[in-house]
PDB file of N, CA and C in Angstrom:
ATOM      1  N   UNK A   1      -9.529  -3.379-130.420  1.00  0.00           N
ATOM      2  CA  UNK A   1     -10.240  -3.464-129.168  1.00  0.00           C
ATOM      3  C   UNK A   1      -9.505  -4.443-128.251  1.00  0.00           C
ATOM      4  N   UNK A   2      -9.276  -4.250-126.900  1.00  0.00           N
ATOM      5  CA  UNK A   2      -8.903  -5.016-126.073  1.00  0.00           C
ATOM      6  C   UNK A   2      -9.719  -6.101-125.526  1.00  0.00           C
ATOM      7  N   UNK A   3      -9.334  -7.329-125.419  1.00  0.00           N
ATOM      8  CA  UNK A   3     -10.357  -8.137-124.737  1.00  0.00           C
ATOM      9  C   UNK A   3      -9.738  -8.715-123.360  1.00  0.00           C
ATOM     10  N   UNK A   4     -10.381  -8.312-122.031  1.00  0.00           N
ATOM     11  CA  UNK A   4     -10.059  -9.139-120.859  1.00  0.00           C
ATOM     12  C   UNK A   4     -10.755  -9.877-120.616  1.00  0.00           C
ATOM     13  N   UNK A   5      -9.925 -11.453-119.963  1.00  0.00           N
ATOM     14  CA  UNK A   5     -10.977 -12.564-120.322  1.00  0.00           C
ATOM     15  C   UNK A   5     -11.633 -12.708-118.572  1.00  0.00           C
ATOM     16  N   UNK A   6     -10.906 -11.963-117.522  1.00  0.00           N
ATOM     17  CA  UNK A   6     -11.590 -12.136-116.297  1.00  0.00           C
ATOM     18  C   UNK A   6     -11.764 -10.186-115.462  1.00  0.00           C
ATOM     19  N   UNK A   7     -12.575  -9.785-115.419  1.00  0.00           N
ATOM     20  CA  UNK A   7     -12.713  -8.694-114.863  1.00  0.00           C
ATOM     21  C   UNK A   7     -13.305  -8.979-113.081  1.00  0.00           C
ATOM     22  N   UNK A   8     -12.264  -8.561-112.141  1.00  0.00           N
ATOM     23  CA  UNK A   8     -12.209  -8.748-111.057  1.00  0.00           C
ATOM     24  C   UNK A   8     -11.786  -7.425-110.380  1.00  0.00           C
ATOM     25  N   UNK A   9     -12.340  -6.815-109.446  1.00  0.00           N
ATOM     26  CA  UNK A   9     -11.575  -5.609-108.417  1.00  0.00           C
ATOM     27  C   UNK A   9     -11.198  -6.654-107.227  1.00  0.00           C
ATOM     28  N   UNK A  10      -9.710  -6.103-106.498  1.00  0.00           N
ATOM     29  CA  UNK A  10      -9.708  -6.411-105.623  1.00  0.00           C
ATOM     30  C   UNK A  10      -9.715  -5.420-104.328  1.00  0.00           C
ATOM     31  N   UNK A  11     -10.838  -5.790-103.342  1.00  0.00           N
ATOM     32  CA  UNK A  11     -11.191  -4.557-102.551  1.00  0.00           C
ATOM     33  C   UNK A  11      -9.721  -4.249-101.684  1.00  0.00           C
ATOM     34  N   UNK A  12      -9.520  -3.287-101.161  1.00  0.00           N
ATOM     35  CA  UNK A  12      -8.953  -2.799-100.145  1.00  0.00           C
ATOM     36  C   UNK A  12      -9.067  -3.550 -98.574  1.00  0.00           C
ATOM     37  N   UNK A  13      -7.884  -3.902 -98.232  1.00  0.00           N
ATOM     38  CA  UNK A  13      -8.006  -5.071 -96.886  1.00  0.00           C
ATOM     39  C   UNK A  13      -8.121  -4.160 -95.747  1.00  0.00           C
ATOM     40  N   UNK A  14      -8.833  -3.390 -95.046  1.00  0.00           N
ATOM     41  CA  UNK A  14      -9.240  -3.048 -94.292  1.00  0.00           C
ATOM     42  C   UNK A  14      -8.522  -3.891 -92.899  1.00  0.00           C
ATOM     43  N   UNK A  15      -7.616  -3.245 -91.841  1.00  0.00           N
ATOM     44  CA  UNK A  15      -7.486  -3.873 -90.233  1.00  0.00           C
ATOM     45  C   UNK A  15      -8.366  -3.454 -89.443  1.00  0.00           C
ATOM     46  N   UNK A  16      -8.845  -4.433 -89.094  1.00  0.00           N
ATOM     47  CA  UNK A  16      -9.695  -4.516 -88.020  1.00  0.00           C
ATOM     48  C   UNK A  16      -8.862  -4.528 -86.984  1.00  0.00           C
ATOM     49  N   UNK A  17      -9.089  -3.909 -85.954  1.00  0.00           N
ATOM     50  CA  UNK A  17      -8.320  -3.756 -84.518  1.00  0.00           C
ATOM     51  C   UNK A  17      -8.584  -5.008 -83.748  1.00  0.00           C
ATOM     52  N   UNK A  18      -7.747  -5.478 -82.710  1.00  0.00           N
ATOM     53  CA  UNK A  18      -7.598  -6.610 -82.112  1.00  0.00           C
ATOM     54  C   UNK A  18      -7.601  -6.223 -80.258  1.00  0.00           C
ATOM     55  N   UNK A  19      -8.994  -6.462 -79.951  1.00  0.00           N
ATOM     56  CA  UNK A  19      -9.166  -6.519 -78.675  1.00  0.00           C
ATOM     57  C   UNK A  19      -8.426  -6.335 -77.754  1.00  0.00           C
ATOM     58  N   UNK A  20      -7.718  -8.112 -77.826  1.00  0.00           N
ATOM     59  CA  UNK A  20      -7.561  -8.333 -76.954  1.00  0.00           C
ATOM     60  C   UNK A  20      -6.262  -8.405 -76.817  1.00  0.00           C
ATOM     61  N   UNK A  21      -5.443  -7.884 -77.922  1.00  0.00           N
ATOM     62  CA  UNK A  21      -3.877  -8.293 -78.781  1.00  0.00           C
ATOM     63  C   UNK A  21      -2.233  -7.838 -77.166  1.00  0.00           C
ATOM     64  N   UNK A  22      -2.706  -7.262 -76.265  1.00  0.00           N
ATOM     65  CA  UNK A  22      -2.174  -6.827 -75.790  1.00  0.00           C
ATOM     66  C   UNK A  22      -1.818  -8.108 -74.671  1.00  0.00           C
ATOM     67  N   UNK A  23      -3.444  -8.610 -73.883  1.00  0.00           N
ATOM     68  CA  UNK A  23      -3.297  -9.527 -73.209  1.00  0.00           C
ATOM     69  C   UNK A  23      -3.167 -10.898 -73.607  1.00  0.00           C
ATOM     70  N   UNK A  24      -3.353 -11.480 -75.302  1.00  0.00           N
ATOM     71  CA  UNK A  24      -3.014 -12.323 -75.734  1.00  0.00           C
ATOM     72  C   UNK A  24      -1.134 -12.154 -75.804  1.00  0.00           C
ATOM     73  N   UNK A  25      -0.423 -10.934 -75.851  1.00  0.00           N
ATOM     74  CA  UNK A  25       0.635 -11.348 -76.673  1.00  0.00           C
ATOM     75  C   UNK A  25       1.737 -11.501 -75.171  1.00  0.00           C
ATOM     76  N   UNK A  26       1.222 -11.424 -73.963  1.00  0.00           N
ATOM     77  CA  UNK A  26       1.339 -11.188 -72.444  1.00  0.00           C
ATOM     78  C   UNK A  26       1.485 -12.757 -72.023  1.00  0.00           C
ATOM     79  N   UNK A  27       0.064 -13.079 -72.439  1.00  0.00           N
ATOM     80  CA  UNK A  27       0.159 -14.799 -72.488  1.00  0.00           C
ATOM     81  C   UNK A  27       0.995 -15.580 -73.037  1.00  0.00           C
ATOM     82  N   UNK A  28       1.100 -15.161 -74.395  1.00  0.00           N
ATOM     83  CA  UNK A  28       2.651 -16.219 -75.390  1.00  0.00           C
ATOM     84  C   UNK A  28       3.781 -15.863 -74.792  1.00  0.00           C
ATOM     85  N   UNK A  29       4.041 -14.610 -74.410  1.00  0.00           N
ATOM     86  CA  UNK A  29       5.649 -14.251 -73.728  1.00  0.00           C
ATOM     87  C   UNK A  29       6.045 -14.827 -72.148  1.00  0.00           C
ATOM     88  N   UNK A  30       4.404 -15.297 -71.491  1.00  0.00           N
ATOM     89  CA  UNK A  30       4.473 -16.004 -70.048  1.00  0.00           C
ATOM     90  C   UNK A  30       4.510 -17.346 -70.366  1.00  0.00           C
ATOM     91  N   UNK A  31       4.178 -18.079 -71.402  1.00  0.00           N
ATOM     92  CA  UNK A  31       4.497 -19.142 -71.733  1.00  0.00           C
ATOM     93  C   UNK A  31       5.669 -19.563 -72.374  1.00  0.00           C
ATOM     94  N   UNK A  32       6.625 -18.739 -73.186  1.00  0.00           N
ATOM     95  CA  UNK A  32       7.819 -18.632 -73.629  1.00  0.00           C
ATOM     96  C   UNK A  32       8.947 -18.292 -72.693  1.00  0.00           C
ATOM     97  N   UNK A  33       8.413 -17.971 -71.347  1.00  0.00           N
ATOM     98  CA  UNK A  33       9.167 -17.304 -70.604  1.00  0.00           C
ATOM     99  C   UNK A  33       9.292 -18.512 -69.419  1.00  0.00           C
ATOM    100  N   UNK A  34       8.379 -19.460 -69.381  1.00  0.00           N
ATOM    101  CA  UNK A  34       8.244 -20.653 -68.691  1.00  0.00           C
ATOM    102  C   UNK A  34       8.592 -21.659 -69.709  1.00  0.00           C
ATOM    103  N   UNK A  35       8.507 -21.639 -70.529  1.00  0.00           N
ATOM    104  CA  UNK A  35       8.676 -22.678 -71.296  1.00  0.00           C
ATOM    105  C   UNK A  35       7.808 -24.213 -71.544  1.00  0.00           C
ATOM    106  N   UNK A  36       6.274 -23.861 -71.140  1.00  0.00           N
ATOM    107  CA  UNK A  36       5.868 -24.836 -71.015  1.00  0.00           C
ATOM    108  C   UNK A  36       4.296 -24.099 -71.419  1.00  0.00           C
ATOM    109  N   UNK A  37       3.572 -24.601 -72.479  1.00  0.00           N
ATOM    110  CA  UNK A  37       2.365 -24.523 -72.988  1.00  0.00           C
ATOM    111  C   UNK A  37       0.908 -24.907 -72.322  1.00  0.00           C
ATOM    112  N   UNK A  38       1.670 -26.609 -71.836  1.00  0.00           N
ATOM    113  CA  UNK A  38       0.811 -27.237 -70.978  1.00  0.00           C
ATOM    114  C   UNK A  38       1.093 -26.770 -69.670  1.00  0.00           C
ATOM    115  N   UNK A  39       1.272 -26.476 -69.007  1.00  0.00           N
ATOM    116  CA  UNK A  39       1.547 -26.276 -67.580  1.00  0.00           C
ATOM    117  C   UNK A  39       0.609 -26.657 -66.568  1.00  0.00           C
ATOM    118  N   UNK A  40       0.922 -27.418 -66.166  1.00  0.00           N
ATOM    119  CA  UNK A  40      -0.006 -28.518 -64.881  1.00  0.00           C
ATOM    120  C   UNK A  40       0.334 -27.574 -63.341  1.00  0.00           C
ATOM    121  N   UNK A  41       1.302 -26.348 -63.415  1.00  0.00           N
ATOM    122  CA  UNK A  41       1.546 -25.198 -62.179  1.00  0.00           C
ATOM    123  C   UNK A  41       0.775 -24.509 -63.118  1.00  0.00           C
ATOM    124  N   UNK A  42      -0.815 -23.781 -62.387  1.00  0.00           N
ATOM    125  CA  UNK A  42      -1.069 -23.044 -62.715  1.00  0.00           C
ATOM    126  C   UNK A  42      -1.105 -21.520 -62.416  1.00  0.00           C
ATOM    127  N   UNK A  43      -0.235 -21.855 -61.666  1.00  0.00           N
ATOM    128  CA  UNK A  43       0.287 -20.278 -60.691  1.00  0.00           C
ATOM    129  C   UNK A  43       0.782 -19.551 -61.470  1.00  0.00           C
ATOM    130  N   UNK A  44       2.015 -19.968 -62.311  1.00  0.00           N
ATOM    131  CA  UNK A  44       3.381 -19.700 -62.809  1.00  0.00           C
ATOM    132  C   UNK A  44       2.340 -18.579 -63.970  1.00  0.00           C
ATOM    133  N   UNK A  45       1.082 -18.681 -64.833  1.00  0.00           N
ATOM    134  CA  UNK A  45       0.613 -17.704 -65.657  1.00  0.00           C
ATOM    135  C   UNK A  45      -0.875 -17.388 -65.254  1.00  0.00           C
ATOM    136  N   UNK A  46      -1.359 -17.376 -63.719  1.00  0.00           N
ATOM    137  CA  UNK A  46      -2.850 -17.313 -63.881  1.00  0.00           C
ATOM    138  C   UNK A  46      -3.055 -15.732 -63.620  1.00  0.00           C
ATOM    139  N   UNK A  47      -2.107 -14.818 -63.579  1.00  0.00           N
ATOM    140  CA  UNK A  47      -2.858 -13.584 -63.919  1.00  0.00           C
ATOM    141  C   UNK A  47      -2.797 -13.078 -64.725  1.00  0.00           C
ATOM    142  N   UNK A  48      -1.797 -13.371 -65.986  1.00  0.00           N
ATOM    143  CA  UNK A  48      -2.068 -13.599 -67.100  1.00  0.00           C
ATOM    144  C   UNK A  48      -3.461 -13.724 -68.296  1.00  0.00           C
ATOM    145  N   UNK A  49      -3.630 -15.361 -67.563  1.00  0.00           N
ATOM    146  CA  UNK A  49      -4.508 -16.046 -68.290  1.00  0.00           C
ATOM    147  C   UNK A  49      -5.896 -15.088 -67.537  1.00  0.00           C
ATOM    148  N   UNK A  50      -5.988 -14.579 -66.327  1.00  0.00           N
ATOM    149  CA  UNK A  50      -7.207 -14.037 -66.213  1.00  0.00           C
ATOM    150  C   UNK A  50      -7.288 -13.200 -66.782  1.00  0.00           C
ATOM    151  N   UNK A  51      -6.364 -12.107 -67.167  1.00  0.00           N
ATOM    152  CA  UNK A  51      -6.743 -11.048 -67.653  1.00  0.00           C
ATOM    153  C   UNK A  51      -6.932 -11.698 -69.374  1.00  0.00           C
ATOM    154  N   UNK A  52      -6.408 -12.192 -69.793  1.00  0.00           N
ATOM    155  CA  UNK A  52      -6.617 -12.485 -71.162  1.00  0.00           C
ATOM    156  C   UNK A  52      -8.254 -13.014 -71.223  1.00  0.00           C
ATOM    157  N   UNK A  53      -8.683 -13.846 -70.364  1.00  0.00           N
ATOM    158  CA  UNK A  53     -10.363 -14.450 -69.789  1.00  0.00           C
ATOM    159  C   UNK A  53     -10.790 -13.243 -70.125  1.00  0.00           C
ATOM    160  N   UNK A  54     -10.605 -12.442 -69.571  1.00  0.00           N
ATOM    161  CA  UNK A  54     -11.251 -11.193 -69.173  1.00  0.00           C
ATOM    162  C   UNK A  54     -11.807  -9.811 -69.995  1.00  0.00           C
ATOM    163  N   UNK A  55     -10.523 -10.302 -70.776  1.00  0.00           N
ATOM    164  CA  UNK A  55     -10.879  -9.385 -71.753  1.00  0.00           C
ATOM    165  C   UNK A  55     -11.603  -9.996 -72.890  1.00  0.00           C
ATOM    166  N   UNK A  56     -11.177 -11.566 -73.461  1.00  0.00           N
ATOM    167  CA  UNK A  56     -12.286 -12.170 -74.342  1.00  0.00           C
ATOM    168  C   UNK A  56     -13.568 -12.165 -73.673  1.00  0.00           C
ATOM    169  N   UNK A  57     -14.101 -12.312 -72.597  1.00  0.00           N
ATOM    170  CA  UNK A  57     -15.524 -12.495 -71.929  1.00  0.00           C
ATOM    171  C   UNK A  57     -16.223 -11.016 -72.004  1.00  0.00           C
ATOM    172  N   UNK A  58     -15.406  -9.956 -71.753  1.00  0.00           N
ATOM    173  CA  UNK A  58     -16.339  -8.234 -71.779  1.00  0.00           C
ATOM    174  C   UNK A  58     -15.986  -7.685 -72.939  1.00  0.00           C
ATOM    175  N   UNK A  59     -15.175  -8.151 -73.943  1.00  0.00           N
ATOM    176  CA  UNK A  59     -15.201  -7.720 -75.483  1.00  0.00           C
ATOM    177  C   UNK A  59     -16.238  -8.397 -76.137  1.00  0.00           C
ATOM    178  N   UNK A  60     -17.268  -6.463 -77.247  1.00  0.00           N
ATOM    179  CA  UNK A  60     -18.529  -7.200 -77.569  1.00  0.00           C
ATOM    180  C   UNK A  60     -17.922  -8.055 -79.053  1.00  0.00           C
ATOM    181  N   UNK A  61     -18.858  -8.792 -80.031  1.00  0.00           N
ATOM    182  CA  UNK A  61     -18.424  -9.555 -81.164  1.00  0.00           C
ATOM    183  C   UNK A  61     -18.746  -8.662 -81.601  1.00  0.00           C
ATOM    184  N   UNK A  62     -17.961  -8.080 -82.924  1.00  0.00           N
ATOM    185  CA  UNK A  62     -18.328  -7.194 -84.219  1.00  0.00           C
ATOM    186  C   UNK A  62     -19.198  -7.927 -85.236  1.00  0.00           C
ATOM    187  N   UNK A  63     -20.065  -7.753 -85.812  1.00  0.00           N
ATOM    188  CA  UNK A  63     -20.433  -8.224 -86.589  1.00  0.00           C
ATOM    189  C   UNK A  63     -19.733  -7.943 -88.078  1.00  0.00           C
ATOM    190  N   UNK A  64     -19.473  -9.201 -89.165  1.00  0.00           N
ATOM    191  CA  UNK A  64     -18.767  -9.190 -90.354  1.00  0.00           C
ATOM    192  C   UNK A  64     -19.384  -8.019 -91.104  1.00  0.00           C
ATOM    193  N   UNK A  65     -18.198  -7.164 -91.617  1.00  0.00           N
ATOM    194  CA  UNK A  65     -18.457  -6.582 -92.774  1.00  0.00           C
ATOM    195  C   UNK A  65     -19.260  -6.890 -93.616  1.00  0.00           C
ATOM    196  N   UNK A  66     -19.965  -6.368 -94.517  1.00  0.00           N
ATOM    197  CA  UNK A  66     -20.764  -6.404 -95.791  1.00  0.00           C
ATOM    198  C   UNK A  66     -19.289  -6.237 -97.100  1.00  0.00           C
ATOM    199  N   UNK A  67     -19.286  -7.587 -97.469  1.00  0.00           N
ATOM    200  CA  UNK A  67     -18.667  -7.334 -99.201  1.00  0.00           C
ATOM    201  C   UNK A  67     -19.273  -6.445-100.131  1.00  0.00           C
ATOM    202  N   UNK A  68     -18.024  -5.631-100.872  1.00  0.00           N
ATOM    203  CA  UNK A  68     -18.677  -5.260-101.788  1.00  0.00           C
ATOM    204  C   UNK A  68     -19.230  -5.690-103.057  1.00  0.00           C
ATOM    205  N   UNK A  69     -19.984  -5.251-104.000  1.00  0.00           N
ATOM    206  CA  UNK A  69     -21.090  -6.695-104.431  1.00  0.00           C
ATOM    207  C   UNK A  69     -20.415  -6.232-106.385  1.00  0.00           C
ATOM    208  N   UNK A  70     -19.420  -5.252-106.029  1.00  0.00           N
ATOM    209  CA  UNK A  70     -18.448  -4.840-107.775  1.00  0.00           C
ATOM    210  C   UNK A  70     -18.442  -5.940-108.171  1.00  0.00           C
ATOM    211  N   UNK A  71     -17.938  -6.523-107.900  1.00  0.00           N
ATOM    212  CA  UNK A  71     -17.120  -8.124-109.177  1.00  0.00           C
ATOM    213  C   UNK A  71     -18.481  -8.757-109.262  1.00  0.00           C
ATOM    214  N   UNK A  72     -20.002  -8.789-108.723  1.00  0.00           N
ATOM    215  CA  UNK A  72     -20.988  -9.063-108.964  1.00  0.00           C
ATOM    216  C   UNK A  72     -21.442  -8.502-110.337  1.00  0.00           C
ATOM    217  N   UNK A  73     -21.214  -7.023-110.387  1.00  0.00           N
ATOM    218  CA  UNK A  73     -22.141  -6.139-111.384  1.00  0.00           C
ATOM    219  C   UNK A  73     -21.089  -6.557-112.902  1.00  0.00           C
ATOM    220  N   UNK A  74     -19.649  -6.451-112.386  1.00  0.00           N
ATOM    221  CA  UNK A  74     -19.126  -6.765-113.305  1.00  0.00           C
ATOM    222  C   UNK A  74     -19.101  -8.100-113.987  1.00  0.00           C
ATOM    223  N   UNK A  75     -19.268  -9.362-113.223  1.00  0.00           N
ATOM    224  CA  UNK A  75     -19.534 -10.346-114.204  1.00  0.00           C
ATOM    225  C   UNK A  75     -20.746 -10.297-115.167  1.00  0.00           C
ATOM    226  N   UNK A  76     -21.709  -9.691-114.606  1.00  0.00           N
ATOM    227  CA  UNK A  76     -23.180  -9.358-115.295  1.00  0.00           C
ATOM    228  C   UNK A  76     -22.669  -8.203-116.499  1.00  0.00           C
ATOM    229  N   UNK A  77     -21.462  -7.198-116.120  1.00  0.00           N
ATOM    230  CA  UNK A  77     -21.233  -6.396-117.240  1.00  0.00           C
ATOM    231  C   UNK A  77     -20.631  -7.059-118.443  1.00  0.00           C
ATOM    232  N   UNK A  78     -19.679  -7.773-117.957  1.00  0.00           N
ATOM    233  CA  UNK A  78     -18.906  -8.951-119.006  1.00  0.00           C
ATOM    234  C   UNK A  78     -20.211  -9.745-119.758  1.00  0.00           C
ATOM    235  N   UNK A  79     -21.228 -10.476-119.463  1.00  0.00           N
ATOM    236  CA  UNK A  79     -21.894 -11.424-120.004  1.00  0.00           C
ATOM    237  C   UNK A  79     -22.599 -10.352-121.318  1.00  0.00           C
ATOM    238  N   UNK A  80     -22.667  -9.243-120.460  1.00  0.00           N
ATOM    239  CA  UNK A  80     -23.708  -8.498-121.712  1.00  0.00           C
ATOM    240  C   UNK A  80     -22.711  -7.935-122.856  1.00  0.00           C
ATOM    241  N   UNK A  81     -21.250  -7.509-122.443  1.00  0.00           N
ATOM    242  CA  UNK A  81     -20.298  -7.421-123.738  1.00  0.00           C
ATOM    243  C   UNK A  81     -19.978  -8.405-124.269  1.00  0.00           C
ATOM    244  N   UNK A  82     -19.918  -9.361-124.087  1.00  0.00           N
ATOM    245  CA  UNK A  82     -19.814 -10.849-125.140  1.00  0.00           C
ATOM    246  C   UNK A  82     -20.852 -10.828-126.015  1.00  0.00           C
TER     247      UNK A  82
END
């Protein structure tokens, strides 16, 4: 008989899609492209930064997935084969 001493599934990582990934990655390349993070000119990225505003403020929140509750049933299956 085989004995495993930890019985675990690991679920499938599921991507979740990213909003806003288009006007965030718009923002790092206007800041890489200025070279300055802080920027005290706020000219140099503010239509940028609005549209990035813009899209975090009218994107709704997803609510978290539900885990699946396997490695639950299975520790309870393990206790009762011991």
């Amino acid at each position: 008989m085989v004995h495993i001493a930890n019985v675990k599934v690991r679920p499938t990582k599921l991507t979740r899609p990213s909003p806003c990934k288009v006007e965030l990655v718009s923002m790092l390349g206007c800041w890489a492209a200025t070279g300055d993070v802080l920027s005290a000119d706020a000219s140099r990225c503010k239509e940028v930064a609005d549209a990035l505003f813009k899209c975090m403020r009218t994107t709704p929140v997803h609510p978290k997935p539900q885990r699946p509750a396997i490695n639950y049933h299975l520790s309870k299956l393990q206790r009762k084969v011991k």
